[in-house]
Structures are given as structure tokens and as C-alpha cells.
N, C-alpha and C. Protein backbone atom coordinates (compact mmCIF):
# COMPACT_ATOMS: atom_id res chain seq x y z
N UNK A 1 100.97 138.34 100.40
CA UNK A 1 100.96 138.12 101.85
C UNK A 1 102.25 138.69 102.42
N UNK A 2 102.25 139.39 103.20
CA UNK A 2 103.42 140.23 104.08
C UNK A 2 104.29 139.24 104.41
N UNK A 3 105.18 139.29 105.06
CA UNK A 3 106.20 138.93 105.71
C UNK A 3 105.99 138.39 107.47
N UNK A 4 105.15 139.05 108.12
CA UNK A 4 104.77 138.86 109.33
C UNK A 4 103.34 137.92 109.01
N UNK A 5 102.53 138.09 108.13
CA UNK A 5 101.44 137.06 108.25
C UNK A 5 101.65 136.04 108.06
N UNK A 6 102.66 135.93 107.32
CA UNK A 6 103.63 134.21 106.60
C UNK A 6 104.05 133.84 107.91
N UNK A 7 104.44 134.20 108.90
CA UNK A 7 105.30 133.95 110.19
C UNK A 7 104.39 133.44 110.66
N UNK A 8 102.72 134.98 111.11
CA UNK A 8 101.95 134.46 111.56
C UNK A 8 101.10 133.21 111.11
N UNK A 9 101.17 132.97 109.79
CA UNK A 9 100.28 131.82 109.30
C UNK A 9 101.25 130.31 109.85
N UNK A 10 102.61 130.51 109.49
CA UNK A 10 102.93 129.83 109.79
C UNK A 10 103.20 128.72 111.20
N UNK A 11 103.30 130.17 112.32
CA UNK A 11 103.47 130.33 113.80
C UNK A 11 102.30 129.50 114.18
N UNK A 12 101.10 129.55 113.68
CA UNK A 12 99.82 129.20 113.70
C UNK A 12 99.93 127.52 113.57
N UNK A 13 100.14 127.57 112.14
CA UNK A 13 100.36 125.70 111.80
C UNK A 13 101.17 125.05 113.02
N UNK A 14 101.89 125.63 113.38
CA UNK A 14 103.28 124.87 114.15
C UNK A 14 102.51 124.48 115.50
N UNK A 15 101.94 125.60 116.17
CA UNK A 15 100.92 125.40 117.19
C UNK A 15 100.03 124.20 116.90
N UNK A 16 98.76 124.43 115.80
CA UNK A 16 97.96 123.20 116.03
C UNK A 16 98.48 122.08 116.03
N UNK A 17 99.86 121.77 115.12
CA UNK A 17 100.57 120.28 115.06
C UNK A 17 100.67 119.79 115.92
N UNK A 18 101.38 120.96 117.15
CA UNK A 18 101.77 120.56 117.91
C UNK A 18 100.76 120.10 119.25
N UNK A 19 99.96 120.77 118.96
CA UNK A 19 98.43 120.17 119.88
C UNK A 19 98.16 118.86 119.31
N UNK A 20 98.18 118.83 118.03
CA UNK A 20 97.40 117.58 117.55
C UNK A 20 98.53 116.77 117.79
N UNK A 21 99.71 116.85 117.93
CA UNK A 21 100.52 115.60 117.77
C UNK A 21 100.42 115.27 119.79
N UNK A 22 100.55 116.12 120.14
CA UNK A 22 100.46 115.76 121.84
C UNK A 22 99.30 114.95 122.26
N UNK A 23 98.53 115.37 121.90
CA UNK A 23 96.99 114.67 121.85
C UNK A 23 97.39 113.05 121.28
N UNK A 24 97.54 113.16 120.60
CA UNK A 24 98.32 111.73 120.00
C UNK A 24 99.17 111.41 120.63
N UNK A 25 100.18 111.24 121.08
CA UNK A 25 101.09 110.96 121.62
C UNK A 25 100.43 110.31 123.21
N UNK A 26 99.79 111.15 123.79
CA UNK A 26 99.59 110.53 124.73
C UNK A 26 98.16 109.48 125.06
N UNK A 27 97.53 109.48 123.82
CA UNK A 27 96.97 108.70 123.40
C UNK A 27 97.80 106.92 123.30
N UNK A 28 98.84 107.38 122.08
CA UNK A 28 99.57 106.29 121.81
C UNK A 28 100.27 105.72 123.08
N UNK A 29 100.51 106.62 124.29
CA UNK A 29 101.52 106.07 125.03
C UNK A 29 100.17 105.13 125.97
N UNK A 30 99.17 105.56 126.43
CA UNK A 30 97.72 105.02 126.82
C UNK A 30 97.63 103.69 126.16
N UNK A 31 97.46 103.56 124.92
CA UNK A 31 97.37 102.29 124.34
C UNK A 31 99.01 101.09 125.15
N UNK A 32 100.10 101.90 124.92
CA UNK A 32 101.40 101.33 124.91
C UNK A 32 100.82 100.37 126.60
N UNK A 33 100.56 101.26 127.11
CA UNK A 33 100.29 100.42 128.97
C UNK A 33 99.58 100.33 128.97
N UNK A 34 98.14 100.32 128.32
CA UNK A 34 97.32 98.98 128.55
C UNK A 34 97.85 97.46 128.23
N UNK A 35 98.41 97.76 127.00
CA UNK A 35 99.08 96.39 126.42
C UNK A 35 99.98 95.91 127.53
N UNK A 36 100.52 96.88 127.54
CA UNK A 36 102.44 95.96 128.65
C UNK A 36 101.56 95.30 129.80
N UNK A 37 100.45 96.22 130.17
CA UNK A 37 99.42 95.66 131.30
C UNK A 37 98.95 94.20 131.11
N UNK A 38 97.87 93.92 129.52
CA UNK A 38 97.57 93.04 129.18
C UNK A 38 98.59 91.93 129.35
N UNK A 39 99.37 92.48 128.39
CA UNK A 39 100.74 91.27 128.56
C UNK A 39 101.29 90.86 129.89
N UNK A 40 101.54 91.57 130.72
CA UNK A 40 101.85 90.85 131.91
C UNK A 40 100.87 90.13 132.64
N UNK A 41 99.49 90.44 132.40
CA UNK A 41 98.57 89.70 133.42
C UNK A 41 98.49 88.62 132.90
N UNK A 42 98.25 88.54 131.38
CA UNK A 42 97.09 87.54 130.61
C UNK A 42 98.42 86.57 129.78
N UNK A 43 99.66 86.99 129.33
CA UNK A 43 100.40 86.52 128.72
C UNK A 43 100.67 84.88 128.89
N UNK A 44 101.09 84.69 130.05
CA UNK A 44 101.23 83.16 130.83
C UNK A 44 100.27 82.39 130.89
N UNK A 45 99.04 83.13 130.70
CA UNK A 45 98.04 82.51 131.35
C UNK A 45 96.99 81.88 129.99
N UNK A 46 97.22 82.33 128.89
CA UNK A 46 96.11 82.51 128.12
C UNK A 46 96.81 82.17 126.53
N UNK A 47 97.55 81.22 125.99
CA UNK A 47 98.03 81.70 124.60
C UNK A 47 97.59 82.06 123.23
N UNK A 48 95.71 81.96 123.37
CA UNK A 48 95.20 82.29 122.30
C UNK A 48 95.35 84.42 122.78
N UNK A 49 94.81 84.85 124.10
CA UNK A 49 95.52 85.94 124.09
C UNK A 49 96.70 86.76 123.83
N UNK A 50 97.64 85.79 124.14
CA UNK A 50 99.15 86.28 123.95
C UNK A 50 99.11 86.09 122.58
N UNK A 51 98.70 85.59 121.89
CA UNK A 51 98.64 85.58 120.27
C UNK A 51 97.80 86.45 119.29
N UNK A 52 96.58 86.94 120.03
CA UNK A 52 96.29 88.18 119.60
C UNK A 52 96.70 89.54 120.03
N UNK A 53 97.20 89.47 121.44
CA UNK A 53 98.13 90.68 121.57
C UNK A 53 99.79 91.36 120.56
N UNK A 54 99.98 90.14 120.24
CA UNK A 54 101.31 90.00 119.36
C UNK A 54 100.53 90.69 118.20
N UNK A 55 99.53 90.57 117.32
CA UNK A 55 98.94 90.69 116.29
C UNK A 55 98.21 91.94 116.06
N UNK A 56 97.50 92.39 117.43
CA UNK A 56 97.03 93.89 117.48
C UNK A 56 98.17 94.97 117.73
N UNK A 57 99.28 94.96 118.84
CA UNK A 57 100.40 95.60 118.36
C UNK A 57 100.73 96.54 117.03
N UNK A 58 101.45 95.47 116.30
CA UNK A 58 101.33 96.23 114.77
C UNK A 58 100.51 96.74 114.16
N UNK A 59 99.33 96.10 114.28
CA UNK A 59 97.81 96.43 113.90
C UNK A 59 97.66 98.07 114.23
N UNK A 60 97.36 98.11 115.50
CA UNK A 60 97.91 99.68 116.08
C UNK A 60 98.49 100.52 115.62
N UNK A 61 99.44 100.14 115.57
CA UNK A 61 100.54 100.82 114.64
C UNK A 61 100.29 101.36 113.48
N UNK A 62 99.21 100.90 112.82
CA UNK A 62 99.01 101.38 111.22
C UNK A 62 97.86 102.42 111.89
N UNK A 63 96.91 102.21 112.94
CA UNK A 63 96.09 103.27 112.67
C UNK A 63 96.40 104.46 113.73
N UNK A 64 97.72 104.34 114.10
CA UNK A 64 98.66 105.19 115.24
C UNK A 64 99.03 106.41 114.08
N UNK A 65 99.64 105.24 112.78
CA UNK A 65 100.35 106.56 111.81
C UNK A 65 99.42 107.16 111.07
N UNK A 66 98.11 106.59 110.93
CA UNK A 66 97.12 107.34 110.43
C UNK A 66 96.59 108.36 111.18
N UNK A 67 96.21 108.69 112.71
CA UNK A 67 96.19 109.50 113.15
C UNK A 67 97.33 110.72 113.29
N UNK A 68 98.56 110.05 112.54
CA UNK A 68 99.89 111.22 112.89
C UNK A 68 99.75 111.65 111.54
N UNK A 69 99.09 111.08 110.76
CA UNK A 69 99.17 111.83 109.18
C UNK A 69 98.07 113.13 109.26
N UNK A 70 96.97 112.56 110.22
CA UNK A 70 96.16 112.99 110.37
C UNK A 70 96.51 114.73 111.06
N UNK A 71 96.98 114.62 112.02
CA UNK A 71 97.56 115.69 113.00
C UNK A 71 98.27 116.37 112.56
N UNK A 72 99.10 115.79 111.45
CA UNK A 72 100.41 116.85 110.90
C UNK A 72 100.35 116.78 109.19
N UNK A 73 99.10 117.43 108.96
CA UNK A 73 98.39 117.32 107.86
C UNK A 73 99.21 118.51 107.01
N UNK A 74 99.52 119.54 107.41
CA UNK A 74 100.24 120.55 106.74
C UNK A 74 101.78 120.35 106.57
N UNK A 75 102.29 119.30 106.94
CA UNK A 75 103.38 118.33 106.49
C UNK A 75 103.82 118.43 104.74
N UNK A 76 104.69 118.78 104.46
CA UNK A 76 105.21 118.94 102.97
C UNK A 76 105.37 117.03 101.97
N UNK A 77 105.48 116.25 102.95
CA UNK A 77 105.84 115.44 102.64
C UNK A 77 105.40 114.21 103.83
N UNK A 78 104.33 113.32 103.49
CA UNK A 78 103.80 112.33 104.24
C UNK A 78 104.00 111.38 104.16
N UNK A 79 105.36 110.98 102.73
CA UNK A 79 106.39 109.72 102.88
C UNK A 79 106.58 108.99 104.02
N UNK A 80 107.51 109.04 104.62
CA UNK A 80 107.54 108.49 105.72
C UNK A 80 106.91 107.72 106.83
N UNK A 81 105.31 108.32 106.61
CA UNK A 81 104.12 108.14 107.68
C UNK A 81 103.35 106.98 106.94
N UNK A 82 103.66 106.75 105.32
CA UNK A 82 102.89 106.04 104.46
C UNK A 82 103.62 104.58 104.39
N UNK A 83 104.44 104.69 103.65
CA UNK A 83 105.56 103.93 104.42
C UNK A 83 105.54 102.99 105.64
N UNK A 84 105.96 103.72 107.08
CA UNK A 84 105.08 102.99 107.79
C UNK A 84 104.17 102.46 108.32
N UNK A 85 103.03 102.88 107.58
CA UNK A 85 101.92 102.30 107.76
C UNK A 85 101.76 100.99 107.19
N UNK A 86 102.54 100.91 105.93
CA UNK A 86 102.66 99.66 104.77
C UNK A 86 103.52 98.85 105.93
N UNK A 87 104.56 99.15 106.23
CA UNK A 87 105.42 98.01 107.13
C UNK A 87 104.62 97.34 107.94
N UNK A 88 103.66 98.06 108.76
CA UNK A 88 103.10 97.94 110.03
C UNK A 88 101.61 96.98 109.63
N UNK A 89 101.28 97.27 108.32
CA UNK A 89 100.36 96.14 108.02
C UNK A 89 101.14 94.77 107.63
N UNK A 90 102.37 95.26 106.76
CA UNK A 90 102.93 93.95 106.48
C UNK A 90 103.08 92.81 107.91
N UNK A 91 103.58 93.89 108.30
CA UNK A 91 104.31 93.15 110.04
C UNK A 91 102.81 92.71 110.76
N UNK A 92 101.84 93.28 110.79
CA UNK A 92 100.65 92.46 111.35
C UNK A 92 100.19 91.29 110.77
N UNK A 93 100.37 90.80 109.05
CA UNK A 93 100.16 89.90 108.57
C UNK A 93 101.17 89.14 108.85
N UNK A 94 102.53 89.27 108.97
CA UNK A 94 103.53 88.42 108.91
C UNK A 94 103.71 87.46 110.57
N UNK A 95 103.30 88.34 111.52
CA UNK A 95 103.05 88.08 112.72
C UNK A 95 102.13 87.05 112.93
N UNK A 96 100.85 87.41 112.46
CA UNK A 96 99.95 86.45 112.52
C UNK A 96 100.76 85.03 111.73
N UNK A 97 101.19 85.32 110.47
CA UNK A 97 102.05 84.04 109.91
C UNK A 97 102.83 83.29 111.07
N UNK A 98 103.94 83.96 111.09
CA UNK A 98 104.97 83.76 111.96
C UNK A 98 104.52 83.10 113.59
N UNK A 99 103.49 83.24 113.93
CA UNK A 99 103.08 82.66 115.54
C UNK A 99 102.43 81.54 114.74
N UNK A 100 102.67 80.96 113.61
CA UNK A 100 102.05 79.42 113.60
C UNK A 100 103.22 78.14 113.45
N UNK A 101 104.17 79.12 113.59
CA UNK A 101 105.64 78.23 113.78
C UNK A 101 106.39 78.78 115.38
N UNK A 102 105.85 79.58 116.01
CA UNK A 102 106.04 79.59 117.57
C UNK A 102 106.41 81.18 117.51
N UNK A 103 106.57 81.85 118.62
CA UNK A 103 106.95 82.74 119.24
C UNK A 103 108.33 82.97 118.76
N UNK A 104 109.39 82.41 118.70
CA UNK A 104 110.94 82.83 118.17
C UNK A 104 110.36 83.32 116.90
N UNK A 105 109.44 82.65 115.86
CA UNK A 105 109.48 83.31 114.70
C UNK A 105 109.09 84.90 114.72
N UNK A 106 107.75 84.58 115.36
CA UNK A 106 107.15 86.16 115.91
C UNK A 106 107.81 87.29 116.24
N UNK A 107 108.52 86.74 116.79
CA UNK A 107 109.92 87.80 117.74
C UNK A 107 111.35 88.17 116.73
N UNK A 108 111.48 87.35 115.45
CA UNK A 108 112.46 87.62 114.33
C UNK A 108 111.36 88.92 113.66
N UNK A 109 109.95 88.78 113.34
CA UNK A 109 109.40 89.57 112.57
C UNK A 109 109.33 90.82 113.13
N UNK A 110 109.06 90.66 114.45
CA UNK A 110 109.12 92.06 115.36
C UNK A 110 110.30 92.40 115.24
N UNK A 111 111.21 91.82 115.12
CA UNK A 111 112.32 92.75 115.11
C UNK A 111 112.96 93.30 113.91
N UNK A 112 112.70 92.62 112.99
CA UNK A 112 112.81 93.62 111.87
C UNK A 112 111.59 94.56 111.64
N UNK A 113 110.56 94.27 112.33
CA UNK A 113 109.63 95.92 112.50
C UNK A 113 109.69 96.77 113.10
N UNK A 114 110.51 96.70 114.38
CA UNK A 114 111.32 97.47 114.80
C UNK A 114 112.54 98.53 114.05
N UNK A 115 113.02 97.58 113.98
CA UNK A 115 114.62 98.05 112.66
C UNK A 115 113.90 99.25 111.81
N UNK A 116 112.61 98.86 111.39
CA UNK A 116 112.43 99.77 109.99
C UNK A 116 111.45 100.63 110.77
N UNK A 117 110.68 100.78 111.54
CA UNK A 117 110.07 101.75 112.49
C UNK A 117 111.16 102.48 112.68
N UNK A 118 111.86 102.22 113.53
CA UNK A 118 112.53 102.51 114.36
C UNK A 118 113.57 103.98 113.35
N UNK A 119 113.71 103.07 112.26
CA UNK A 119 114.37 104.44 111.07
C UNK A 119 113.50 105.12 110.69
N UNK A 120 112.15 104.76 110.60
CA UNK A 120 111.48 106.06 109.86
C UNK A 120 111.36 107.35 111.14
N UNK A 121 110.49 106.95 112.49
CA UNK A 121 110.90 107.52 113.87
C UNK A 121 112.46 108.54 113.52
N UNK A 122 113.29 107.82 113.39
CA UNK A 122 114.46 108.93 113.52
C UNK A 122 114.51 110.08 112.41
N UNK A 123 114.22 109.77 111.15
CA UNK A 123 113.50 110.24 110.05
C UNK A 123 112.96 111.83 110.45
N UNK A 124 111.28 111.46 110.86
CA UNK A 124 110.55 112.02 111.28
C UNK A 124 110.93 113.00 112.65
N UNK A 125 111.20 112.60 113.72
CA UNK A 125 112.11 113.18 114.66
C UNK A 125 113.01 114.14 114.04
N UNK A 126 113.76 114.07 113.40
CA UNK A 126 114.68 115.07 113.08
C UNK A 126 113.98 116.08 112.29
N UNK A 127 113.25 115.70 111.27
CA UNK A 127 112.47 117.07 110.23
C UNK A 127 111.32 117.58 110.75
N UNK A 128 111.25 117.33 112.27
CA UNK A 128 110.03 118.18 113.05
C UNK A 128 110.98 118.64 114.49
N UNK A 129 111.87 118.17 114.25
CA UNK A 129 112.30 118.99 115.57
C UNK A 129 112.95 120.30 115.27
N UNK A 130 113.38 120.75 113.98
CA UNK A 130 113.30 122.38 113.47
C UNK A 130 111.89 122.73 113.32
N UNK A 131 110.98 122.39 112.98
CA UNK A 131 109.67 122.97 112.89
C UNK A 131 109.26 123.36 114.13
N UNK A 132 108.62 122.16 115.07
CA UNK A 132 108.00 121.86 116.69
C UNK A 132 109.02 122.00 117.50
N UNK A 133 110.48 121.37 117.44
CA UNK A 133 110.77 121.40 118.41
C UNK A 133 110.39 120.23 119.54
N UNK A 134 110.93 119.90 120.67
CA UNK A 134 110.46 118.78 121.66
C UNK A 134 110.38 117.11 121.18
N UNK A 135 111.43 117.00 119.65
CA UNK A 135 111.24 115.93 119.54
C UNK A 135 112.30 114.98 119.83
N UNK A 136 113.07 115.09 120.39
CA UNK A 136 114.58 114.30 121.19
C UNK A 136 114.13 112.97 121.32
N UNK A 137 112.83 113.04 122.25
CA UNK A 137 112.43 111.88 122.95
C UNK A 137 111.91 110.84 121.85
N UNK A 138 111.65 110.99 120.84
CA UNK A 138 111.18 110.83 119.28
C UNK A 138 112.63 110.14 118.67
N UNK A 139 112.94 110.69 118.73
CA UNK A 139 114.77 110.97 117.84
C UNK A 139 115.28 109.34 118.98
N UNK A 140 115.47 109.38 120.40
CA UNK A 140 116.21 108.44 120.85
C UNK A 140 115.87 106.97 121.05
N UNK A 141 113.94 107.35 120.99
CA UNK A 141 112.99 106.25 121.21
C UNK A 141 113.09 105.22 119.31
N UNK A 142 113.71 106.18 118.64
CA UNK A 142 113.86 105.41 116.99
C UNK A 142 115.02 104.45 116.78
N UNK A 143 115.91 105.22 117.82
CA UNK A 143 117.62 104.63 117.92
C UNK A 143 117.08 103.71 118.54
N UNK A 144 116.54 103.56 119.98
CA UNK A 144 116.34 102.46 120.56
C UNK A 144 115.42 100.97 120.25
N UNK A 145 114.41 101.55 119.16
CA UNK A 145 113.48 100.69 118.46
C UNK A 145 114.53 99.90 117.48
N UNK A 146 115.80 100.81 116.86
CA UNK A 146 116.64 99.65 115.96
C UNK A 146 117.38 98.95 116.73
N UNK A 147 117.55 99.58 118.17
CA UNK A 147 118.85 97.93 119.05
C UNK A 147 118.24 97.22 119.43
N UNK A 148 116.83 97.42 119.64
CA UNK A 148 115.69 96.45 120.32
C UNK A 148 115.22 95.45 119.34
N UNK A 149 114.84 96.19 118.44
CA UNK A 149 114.58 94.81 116.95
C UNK A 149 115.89 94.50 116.60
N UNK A 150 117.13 94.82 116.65
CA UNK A 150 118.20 94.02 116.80
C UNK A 150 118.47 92.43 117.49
N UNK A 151 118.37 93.18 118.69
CA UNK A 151 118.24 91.98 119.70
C UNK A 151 116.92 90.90 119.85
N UNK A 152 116.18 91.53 119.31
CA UNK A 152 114.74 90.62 118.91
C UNK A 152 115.43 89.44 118.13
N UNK A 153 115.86 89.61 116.84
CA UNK A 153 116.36 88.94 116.06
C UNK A 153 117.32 88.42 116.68
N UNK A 154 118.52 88.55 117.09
CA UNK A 154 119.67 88.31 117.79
C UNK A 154 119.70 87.03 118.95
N UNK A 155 118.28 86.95 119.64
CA UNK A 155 117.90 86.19 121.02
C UNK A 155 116.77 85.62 120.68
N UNK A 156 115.97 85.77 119.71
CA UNK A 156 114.53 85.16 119.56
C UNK A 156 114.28 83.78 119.92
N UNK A 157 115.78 82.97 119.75
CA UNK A 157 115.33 81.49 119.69
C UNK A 157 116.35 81.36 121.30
N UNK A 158 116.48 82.44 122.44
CA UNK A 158 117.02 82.34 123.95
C UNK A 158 115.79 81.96 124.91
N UNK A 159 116.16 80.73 125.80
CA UNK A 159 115.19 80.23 126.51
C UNK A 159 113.93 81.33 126.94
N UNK A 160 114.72 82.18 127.30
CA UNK A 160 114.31 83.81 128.48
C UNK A 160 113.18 84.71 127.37
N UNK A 161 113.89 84.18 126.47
CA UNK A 161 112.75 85.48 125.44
C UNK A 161 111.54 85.17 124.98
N UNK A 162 110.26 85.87 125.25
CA UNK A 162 108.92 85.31 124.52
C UNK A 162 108.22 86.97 124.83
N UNK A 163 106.71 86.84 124.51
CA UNK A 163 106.11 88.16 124.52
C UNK A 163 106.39 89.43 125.41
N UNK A 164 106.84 88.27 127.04
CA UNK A 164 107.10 89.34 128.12
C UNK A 164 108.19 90.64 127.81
N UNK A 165 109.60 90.00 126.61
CA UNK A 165 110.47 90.98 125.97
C UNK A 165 109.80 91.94 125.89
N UNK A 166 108.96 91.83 124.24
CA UNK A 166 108.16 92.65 123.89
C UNK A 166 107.29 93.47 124.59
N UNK A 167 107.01 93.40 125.81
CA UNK A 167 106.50 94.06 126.90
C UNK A 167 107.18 95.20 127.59
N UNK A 168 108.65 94.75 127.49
CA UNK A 168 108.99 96.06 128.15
C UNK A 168 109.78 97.15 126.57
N UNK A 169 109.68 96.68 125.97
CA UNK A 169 109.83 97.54 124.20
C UNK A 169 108.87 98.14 124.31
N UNK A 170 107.18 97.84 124.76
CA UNK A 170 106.59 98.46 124.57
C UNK A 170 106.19 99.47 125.58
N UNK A 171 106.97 99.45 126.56
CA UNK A 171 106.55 100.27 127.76
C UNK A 171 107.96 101.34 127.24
N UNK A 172 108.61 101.17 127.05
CA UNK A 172 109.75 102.11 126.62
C UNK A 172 109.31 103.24 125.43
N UNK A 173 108.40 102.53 124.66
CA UNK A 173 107.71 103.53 123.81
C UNK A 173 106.65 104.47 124.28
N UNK A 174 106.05 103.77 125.16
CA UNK A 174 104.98 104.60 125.98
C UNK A 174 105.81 105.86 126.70
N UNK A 175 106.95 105.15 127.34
CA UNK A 175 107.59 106.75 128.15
C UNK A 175 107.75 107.49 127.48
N UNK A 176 108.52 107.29 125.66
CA UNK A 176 108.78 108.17 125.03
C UNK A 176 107.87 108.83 124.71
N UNK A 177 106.74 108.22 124.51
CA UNK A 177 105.66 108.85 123.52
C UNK A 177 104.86 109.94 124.93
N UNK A 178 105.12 109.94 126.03
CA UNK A 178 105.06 110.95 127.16
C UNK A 178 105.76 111.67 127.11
N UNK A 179 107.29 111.78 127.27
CA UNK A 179 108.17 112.82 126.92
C UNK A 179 108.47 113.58 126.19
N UNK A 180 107.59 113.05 124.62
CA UNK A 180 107.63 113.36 123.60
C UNK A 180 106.34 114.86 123.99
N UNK A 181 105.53 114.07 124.30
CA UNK A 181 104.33 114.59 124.55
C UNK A 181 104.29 116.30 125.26
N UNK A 182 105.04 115.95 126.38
CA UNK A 182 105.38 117.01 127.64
C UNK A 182 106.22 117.97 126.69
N UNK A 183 107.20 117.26 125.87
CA UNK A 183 107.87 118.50 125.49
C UNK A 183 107.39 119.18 124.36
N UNK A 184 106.45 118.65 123.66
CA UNK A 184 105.84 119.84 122.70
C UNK A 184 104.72 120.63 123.55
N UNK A 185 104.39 120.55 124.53
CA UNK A 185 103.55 121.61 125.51
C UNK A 185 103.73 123.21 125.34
N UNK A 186 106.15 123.22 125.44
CA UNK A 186 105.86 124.48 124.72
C UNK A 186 105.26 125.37 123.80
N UNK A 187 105.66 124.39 122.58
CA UNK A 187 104.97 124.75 121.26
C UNK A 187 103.18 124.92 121.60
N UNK A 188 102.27 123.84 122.14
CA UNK A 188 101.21 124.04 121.64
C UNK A 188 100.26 124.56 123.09
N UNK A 189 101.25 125.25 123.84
CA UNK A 189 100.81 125.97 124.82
C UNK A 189 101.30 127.76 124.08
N UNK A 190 101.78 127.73 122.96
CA UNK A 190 102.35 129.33 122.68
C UNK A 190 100.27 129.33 122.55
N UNK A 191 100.19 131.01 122.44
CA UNK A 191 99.25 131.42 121.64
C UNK A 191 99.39 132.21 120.48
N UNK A 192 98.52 131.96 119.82
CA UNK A 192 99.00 132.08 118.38
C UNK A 192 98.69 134.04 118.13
N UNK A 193 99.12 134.13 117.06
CA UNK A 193 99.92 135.55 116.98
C UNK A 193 98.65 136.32 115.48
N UNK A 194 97.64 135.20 114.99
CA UNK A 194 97.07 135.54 113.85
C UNK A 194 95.89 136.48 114.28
């Protein structure tokens, strides 16, 4: 294989990722505000809801990274994506545990699912932003997932804190996962060169 078809084969992969991961992304950010939605209407009002919203969250999450394994299939290495998928089931079982001793517990588990999201995100962010490119918003939304499950843990048992927190964590991911989105447009708006 030449030298220019390797570019072009390659030039090629980088494009569909980058379609398939945008497509995703703004998918994921769609899910992110229905929830923050759910949660603010139904949260106060309803606690067998607010208790399955806590529980589908993470839930999400595992079949969020299965669609990103999915999209960025020509990926050398799908560590990372596997990984969190395992956290993200753990953290849906542990959640469901954890809300039968109240909401502070719930909100300690989220936040160490945060913490460890939040590192694989920076992970991932960095070894696709030489490939794609446009992943900053990726990269800052991982930093911010570890001060946020920080403070999860940190405040869980503060009068002020219950699902509504977790509501705006999750709207913060939604912007990213838009910005994220917008900026691989370059990439999967090129046309391909094969």
C-alpha cells in the first residue's frame, strides 16, 4: 500500500469516527436534558422517581460507552471504554444499594463515579484529540467530572445537597457533550480523499 493510500485510508477512518462520535455525542447530550428536565420537574414531587432516575443515570452510562466503542471501532485500544463500562454497571448496582440508606449515601457513590469517569474521559480526550481533533470540551468536561465527584463526596451529608446537585453535573455534561460535538464537525464535515 503506497504512502498516500495509508493517509487516504487513514484520512477516511478519522472522518467516519468522527461522524459516528458526533452522532453520539449529541445523542448523549439529548439524554443528559431530558434527565436534568426529569429531575427538576418530578424530583420533589415523586421519590420512587427520584430513585429511579438516580439508578438509570449510570445505567446509561454503560450503554453510552457501548455506543462509543461502537463508533470508534478502529480504535487500537478499547481499554478505557471497557473499563468504564464495568464502573458504570458497578455504580448502577451500588446506587440502587446505596438509596436504601438515603440519598447522602447515593451521592458518596456518585461521586466516586464521577472521580473514575471523569479520569478515563481525560484519558480518552487526550489520545483522540491527535487523531480527531475537537476534543478540549472532552478533556475539561473529565477535569470537571473529578471536582464534581469530589464535592459529591465532600457535601453529601450538607442540608442543600440531594438529586437536584446531580442535576446540574448532569447538565454540564450535556453542554460538553455539544461542544464536543460542534467541534468535531470539522473533522467529519472534511470529505474524504479515497
Amino acid at each position: 500500500m503506497s504512502t498516500s493510500s495509508y493517509n487516504a485510508s487513514i484520512d477516511s477512518q478519522s472522518i467516519e469516527t468522527a461522524r459516528s462520535l458526533r452522532r453520539l455525542y449529541f445523542f448523549r447530550a439529548a439524554f443528559s436534558i431530558t434527565w436534568v428536565i426529569l429531575v427538576s420537574l418530578f424530583a420533589n414531587t415523586s421519590t420512587a422517581l427520584a430513585y429511579t432516575l438516580l439508578i438509570i443515570y449510570p445505567a446509561w452510562d454503560v450503554a453510552g460507552t457501548f455506543l462509543d466503542i461502537q463508533a470508534n471501532r478502529n480504535s487500537a485500544s478499547k481499554t478505557p471504554q471497557y473499563v468504564n463500562a464495568v464502573i458504570s454497571a458497578i455504580t448502577t448496582i451500588a446506587v440502587g444499594l446505596a438509596l436504601q440508606k438515603g440519598i447522602p449515601a447515593a451521592l458518596i457513590v456518585f461521586g466516586i463515579w464521577a472521580i473514575g469517569t471523569g479520569l478515563i474521559q481525560l484519558v480518552l480526550g487526550l489520545r483522540r484529540r491527535k487523531l480527531l481533533g475537537g476534543q478540549w470540551p472532552m478533556i475539561i468536561s473529565g477535569g470537571q467530572s473529578v471536582l464534581g465527584g469530589t464535592s459529591f463526596i465532600v457535601m453529601a451529608h450538607a442540608p442543600t445537597m440531594g438529586i437536584h446537585s446531580l442535576a446540574g453535573y448532569a447538565a454540564f455534561g450535556a453542554f460538553y457533550y455539544l461542544l464536543a460535538a460542534f467541534r468535531l464537525s470539522g473533522t467529519a464535515n472534511r470529505k474524504t480523499t479515497a
